[in-house]
C-alpha atoms as a PDB file:
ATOM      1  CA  UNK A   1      -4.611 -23.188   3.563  1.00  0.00           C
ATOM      2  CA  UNK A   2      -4.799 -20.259   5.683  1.00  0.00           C
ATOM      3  CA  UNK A   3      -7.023 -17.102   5.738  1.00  0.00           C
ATOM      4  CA  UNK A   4      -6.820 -13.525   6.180  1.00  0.00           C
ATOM      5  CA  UNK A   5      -9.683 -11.765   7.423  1.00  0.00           C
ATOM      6  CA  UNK A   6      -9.805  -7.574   7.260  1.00  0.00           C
ATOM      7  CA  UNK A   7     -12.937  -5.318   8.091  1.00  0.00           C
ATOM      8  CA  UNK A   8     -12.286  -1.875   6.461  1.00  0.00           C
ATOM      9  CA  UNK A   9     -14.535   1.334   6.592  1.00  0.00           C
ATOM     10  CA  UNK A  10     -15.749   3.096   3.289  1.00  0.00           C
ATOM     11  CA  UNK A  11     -17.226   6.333   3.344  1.00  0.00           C
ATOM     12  CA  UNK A  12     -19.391   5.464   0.411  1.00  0.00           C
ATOM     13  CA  UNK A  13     -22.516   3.382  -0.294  1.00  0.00           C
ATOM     14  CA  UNK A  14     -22.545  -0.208  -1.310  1.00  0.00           C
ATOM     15  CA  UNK A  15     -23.186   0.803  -4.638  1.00  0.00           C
ATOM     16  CA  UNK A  16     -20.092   3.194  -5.038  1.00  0.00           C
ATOM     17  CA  UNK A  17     -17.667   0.851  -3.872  1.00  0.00           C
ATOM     18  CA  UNK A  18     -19.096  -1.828  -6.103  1.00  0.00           C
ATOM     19  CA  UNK A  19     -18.094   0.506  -8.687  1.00  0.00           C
ATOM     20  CA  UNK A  20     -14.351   0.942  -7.283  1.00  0.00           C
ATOM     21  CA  UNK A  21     -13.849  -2.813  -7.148  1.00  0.00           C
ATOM     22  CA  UNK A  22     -15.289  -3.691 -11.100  1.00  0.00           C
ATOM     23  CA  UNK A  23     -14.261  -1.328 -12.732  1.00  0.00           C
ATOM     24  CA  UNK A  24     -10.733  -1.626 -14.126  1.00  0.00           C
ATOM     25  CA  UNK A  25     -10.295   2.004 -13.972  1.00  0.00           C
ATOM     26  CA  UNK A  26     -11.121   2.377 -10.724  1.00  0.00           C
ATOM     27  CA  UNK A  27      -9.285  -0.345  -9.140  1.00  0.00           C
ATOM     28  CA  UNK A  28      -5.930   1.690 -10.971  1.00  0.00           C
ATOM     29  CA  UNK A  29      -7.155   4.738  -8.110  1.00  0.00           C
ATOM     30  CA  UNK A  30      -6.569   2.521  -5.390  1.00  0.00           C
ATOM     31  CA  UNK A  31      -5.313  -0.990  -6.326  1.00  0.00           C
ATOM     32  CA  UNK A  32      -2.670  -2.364  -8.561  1.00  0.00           C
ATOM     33  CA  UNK A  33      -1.214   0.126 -10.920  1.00  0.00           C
ATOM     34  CA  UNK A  34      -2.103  -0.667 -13.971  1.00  0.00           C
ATOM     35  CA  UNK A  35      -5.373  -3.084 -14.490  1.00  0.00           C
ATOM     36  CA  UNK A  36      -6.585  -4.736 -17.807  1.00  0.00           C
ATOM     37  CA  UNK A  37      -9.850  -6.865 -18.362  1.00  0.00           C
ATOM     38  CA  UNK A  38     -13.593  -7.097 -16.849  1.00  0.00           C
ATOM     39  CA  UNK A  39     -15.046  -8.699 -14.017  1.00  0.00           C
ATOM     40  CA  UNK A  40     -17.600 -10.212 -14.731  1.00  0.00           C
ATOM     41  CA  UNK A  41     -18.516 -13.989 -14.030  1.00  0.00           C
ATOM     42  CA  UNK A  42     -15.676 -16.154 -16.484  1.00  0.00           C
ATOM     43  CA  UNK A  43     -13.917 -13.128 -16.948  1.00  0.00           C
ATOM     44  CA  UNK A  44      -9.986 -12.665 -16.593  1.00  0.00           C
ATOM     45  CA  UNK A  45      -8.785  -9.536 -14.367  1.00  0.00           C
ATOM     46  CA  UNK A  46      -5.128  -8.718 -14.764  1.00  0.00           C
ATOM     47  CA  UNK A  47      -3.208  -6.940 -12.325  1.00  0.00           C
ATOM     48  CA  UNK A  48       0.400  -5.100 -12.828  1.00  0.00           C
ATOM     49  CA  UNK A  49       2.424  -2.948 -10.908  1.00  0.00           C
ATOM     50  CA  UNK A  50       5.276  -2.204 -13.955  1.00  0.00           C
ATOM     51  CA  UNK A  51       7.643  -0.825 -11.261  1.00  0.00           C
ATOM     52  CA  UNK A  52       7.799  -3.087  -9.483  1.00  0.00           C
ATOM     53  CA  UNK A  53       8.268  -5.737 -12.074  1.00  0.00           C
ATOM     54  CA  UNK A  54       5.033  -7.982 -10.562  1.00  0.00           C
ATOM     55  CA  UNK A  55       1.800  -8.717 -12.314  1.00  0.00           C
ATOM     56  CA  UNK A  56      -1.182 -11.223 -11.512  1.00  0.00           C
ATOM     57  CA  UNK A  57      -3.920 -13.133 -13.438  1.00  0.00           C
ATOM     58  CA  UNK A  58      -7.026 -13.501 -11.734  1.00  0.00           C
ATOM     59  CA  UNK A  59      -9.803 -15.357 -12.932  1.00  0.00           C
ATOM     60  CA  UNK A  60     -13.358 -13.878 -11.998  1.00  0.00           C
ATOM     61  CA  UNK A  61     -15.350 -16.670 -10.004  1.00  0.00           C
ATOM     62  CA  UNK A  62     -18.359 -14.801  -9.018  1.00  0.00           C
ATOM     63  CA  UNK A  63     -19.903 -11.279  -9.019  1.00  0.00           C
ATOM     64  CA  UNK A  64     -23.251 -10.536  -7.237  1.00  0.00           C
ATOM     65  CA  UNK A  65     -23.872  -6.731  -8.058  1.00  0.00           C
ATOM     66  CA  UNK A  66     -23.385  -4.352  -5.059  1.00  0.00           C
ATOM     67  CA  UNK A  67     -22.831  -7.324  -2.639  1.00  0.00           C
ATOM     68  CA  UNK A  68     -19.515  -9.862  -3.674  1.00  0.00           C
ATOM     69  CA  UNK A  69     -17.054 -10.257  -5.873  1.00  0.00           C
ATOM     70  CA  UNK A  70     -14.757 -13.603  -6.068  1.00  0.00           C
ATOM     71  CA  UNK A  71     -11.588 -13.763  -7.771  1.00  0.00           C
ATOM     72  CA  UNK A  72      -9.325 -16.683  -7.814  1.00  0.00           C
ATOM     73  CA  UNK A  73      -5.795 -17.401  -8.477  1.00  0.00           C
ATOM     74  CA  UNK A  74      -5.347 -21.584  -7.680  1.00  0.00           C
ATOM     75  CA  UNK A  75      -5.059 -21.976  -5.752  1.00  0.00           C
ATOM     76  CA  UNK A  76      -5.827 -19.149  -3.836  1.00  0.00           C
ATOM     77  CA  UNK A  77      -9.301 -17.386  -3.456  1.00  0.00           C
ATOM     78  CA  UNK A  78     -10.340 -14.008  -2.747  1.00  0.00           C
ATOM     79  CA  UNK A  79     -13.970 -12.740  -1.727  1.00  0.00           C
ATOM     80  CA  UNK A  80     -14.843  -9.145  -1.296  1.00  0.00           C
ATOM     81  CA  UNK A  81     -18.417  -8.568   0.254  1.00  0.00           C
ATOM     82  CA  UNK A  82     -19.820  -5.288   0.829  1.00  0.00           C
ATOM     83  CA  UNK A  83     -21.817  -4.533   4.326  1.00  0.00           C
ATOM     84  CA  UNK A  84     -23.630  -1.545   5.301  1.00  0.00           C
ATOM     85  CA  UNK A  85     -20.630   0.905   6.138  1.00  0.00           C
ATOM     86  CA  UNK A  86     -17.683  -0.926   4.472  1.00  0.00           C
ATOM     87  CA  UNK A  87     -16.203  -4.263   3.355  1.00  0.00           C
ATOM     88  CA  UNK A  88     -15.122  -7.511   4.046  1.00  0.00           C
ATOM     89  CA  UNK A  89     -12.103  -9.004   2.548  1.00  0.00           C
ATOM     90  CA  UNK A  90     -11.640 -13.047   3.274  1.00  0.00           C
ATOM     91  CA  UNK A  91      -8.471 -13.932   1.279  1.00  0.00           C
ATOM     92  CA  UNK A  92      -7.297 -17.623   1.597  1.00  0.00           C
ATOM     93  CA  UNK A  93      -3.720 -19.575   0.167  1.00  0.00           C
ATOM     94  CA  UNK A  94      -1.213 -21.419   1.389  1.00  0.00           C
ATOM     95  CA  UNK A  95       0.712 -18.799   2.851  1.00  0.00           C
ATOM     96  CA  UNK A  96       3.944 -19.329   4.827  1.00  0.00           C
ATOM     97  CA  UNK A  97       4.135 -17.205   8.072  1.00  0.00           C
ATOM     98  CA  UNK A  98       6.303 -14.444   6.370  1.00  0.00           C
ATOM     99  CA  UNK A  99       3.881 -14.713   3.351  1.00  0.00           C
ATOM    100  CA  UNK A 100       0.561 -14.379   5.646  1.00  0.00           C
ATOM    101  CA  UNK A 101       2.169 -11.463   7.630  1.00  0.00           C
ATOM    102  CA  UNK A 102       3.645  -9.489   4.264  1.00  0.00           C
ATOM    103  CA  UNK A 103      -0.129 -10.011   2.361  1.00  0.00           C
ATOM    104  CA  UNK A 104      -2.079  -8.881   5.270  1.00  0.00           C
ATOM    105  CA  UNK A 105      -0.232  -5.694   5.735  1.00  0.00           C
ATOM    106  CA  UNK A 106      -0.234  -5.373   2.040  1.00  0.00           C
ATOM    107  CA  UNK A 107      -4.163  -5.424   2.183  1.00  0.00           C
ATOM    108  CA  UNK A 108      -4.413  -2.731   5.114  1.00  0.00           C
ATOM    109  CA  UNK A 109      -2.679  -0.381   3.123  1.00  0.00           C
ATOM    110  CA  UNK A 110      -4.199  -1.385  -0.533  1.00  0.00           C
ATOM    111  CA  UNK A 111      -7.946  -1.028   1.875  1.00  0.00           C
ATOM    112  CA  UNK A 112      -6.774   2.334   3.079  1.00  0.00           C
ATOM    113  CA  UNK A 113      -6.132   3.918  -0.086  1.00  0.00           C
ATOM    114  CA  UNK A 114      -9.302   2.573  -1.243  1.00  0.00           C
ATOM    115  CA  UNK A 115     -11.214   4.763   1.580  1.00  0.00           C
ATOM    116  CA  UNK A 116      -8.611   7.590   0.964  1.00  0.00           C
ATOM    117  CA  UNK A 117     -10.038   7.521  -2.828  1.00  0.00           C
ATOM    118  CA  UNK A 118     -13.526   7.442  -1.950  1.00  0.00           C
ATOM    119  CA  UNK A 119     -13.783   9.859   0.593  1.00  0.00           C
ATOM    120  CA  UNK A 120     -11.604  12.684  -1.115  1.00  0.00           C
ATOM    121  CA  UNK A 121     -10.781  11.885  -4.678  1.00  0.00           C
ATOM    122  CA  UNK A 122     -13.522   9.947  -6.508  1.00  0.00           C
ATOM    123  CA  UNK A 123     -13.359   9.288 -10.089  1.00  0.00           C
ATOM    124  CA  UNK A 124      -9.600  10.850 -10.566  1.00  0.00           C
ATOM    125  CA  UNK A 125      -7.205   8.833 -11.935  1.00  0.00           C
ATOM    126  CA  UNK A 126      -4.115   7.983  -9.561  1.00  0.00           C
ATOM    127  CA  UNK A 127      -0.523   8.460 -10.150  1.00  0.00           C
ATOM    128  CA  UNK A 128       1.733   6.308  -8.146  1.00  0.00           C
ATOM    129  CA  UNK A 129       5.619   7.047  -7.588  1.00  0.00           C
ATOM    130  CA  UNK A 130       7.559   4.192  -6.129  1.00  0.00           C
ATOM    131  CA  UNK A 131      11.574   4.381  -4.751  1.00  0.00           C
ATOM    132  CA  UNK A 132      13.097   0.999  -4.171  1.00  0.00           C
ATOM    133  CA  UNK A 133      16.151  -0.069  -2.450  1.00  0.00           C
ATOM    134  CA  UNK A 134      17.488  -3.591  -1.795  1.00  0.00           C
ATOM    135  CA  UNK A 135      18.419  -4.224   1.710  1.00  0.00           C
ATOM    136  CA  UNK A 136      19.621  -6.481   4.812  1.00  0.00           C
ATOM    137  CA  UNK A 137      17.600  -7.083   7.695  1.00  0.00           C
ATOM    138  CA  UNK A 138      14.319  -7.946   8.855  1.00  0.00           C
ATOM    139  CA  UNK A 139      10.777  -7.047   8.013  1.00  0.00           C
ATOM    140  CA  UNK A 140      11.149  -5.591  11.933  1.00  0.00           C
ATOM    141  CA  UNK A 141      14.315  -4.027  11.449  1.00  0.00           C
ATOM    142  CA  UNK A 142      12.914  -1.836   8.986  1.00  0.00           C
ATOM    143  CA  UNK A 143       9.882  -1.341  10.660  1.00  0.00           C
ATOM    144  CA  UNK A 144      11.664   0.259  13.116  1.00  0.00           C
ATOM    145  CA  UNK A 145      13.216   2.570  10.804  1.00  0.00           C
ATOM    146  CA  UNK A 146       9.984   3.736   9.328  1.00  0.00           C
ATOM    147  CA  UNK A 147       8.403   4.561  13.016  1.00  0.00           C
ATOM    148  CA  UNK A 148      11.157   5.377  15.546  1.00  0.00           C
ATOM    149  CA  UNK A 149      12.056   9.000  15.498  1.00  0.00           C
ATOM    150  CA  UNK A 150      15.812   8.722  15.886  1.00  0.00           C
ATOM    151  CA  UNK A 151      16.070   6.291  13.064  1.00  0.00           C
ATOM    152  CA  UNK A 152      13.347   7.893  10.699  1.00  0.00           C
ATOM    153  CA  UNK A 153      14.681  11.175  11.000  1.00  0.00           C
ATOM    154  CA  UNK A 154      18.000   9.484   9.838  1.00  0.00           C
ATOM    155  CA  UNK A 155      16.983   8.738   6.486  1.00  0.00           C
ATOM    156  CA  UNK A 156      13.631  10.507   5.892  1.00  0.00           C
ATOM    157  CA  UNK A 157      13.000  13.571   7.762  1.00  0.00           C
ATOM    158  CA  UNK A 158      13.269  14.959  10.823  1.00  0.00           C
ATOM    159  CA  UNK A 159      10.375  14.610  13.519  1.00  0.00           C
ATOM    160  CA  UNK A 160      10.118  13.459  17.228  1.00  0.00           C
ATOM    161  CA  UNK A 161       7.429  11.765  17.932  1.00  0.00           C
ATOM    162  CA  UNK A 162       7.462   8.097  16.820  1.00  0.00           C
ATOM    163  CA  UNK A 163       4.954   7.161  14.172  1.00  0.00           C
ATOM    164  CA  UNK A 164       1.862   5.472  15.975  1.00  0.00           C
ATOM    165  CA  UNK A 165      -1.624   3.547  15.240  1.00  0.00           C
ATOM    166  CA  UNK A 166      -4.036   4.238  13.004  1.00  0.00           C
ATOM    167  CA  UNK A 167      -5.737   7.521  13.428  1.00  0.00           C
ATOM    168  CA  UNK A 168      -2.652   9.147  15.345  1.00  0.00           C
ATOM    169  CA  UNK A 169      -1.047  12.378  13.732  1.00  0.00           C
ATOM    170  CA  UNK A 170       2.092  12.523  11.992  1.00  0.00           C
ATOM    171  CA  UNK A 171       4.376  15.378  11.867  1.00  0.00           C
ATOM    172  CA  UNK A 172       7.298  14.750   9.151  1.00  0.00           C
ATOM    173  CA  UNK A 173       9.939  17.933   7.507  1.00  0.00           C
ATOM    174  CA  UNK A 174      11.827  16.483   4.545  1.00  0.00           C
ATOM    175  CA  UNK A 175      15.045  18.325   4.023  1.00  0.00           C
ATOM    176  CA  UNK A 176      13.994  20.106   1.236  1.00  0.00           C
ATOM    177  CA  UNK A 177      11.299  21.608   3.887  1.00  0.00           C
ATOM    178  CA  UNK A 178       8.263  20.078   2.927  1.00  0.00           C
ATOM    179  CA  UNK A 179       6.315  18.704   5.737  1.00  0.00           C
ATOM    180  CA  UNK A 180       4.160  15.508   5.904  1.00  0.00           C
ATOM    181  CA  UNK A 181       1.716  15.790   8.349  1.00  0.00           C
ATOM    182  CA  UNK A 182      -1.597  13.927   8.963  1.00  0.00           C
ATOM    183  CA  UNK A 183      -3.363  10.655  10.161  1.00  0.00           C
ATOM    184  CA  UNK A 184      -1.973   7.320   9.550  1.00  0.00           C
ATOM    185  CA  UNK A 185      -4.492   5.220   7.795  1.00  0.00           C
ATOM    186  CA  UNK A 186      -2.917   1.893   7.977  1.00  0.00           C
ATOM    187  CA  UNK A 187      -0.303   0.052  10.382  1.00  0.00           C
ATOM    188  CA  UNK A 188       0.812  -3.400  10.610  1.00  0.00           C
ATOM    189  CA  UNK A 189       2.999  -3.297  13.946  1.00  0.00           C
ATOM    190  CA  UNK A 190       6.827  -5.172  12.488  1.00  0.00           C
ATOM    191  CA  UNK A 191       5.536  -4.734   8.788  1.00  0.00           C
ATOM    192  CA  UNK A 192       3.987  -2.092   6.960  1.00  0.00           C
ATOM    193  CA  UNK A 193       2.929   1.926   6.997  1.00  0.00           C
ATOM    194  CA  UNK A 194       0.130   4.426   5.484  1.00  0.00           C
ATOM    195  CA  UNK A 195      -0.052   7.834   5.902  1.00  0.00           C
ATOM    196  CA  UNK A 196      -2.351  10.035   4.355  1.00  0.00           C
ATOM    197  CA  UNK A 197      -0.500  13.522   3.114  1.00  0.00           C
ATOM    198  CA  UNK A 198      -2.295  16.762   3.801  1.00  0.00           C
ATOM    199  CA  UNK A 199      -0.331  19.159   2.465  1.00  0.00           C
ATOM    200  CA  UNK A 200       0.020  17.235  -0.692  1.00  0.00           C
ATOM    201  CA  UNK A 201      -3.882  17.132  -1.891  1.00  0.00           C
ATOM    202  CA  UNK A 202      -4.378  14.742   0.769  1.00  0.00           C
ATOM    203  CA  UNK A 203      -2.253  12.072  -1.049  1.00  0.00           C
ATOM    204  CA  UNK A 204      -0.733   8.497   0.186  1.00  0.00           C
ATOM    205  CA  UNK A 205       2.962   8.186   1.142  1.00  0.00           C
ATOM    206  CA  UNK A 206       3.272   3.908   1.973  1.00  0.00           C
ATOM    207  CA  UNK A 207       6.226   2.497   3.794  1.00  0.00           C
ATOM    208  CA  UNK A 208       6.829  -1.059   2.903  1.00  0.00           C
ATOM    209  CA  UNK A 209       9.002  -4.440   2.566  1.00  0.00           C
ATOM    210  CA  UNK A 210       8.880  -6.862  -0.024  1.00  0.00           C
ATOM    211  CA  UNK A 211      11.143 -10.463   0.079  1.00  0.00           C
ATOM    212  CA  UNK A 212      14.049 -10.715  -2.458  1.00  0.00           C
ATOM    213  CA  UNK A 213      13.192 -13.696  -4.365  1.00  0.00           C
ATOM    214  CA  UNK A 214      17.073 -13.887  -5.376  1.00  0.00           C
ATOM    215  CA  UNK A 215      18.511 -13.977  -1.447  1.00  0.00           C
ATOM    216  CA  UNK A 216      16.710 -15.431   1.690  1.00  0.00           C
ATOM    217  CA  UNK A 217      19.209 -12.421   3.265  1.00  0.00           C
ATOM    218  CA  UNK A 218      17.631  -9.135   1.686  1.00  0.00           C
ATOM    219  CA  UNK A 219      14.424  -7.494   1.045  1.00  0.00           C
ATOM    220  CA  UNK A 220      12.979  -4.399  -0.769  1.00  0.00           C
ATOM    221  CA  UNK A 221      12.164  -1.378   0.869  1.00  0.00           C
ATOM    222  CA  UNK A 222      10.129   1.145  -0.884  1.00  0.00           C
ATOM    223  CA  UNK A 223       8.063   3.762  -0.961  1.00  0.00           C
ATOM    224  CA  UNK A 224       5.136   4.754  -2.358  1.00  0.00           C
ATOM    225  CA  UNK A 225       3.421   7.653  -3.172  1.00  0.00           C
ATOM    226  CA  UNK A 226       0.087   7.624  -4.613  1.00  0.00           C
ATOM    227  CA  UNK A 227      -1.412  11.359  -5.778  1.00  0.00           C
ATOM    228  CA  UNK A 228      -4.827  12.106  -7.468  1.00  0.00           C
ATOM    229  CA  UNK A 229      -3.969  15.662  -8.619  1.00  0.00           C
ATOM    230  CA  UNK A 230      -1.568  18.149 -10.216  1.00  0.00           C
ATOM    231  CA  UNK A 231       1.457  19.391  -7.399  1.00  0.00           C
ATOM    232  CA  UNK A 232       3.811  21.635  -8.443  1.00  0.00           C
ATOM    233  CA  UNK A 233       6.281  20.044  -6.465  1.00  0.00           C
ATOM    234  CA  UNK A 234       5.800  16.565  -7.685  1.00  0.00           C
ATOM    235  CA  UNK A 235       9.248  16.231  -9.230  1.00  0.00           C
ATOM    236  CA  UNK A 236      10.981  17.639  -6.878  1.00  0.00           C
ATOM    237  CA  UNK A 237       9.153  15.046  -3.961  1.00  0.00           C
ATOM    238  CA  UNK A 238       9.786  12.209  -6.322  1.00  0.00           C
ATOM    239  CA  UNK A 239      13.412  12.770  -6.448  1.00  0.00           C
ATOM    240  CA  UNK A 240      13.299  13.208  -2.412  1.00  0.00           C
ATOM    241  CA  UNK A 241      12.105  10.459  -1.736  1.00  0.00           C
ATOM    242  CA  UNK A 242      14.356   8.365  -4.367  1.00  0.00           C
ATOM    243  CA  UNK A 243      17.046   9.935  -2.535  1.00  0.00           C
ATOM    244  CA  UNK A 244      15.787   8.832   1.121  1.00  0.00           C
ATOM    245  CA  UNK A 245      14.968   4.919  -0.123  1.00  0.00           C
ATOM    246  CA  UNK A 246      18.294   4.668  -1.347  1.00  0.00           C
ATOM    247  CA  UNK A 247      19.508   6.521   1.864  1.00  0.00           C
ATOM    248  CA  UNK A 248      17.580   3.765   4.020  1.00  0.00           C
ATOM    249  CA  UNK A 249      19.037   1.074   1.965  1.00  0.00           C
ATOM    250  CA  UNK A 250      22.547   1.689   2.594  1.00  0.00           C
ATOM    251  CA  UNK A 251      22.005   2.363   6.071  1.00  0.00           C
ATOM    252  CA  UNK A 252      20.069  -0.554   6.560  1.00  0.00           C
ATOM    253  CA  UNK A 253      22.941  -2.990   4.369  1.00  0.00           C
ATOM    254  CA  UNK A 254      25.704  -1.299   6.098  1.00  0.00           C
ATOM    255  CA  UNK A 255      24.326  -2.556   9.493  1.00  0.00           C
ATOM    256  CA  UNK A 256      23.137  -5.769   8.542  1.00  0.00           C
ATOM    257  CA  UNK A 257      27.469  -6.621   7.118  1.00  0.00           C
ATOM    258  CA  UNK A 258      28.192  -4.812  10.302  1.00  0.00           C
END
């Protein structure tokens, strides 16, 4: 067994984010996509993400109001505890090195959207976009294309500063000429990318990588966009960035048969 261990910040009380990790609802703003059953002690909490064609059972081991929750999926065990300023997460399994480094990142960004929701768009309900490609290379390779400037700005948009750690700025125009620009929120150096959006109602544009369970050759890349509001320009975003994940995952295929 091995653990991950992740200290995030909430701008909320204890109490608040209590609420945001109980209540199915909530954990749709931040979480999986689409959530189904009660925690409570004995209690089954199911977790899907439709798009993406993955869904979990977890059964509820323990809830201490405003201070824990335990969920369990044998055999692997996840406790959430709430301090004074933000929360713990202490997830253990048997991951494999790739598995370890892929459900850590995974965590930074699912804990980032989490503070994004409490700080700027309680009680909303989220609407998440995702674009998928299937692709060769590493979880580095593409890492690289997310955060160098040359390579980002030859599938995504054009910029020239490369992306950096949390809290740095980001300055992003698609070719349609919108422009992302604001702070990353979550970074997992060779893996995974947050961002929030400003100029879209402060929203959540995720870079990531996901293994191919059908080759040990390819993974996913995607993107994700996660929105609490009504933008005009939502199609028209959505079908951007469909366009750049498929963009990526040629690019990225056509070098890896290179």
């Amino acid at each position: 067994m091995r653990t991950i261990r992740i200290f995030q910040p909430l701008p909320a009380r204890p109490a608040r984010v209590f609420q945001a990790l109980t209540d199915p609802r909530e954990l749709a703003a931040w979480q999986a996509d689409a959530v189904k059953g009660r925690v409570a002690r004995g209690g089954t909490l199911e977790l899907e993400w439709p798009r993406l064609g993955v869904s979990l059972a977890l059964e509820v081991e323990d809830v201490v109001p405003e201070h824990r929750v335990v969920l369990a999926h044998a055999p692997a065990r996840l406790e959430l505890t709430l301090t004074n300023g933000g929360l713990e997460l202490c997830h253990s399994a048997p991951f494999d090195d790739d598995s370890a480094a892929g459900t850590e990142s995974s965590w930074r960004v699912a804990l980032a959207t989490l503070a994004t929701y409490l700080g700027r768009h309680t009680d909303r309900a989220r609407r998440v976009h995702w674009s998928i490609a299937r692709a060769g290379g590493s979880p580095e390779l593409c890492h690289a294309y997310f955060t160098d400037p040359e390579l980002l700005s030859s599938w995504f948009g054009a910029t020239d500063r490369a992306i950096g750690p949390v809290g740095s700025s980001v300055n992003i125009t698609l070719g349609t000429g919108h422009r992302v620009r604001g702070p990353v929120i979550a970074h997992t150096p060779g893996r995974d990318l947050a961002l929030r959006w400003r100029d879209a109602d402060d929203s959540v544009l995720v870079f990531r990588t996901l293994p191919d369970p059908t080759s040990e050759t390819k993974r996913h890349v995607l993107i994700g966009w996660s929105r609490w509001s009504e933008l005009p320009a939502a199609d028209e975003i959505g079908r951007e960035l469909d366009a750049a994940a498929e963009r990526l995952g040629r690019r990225l295929s056509g070098l890896f048969h290179a």
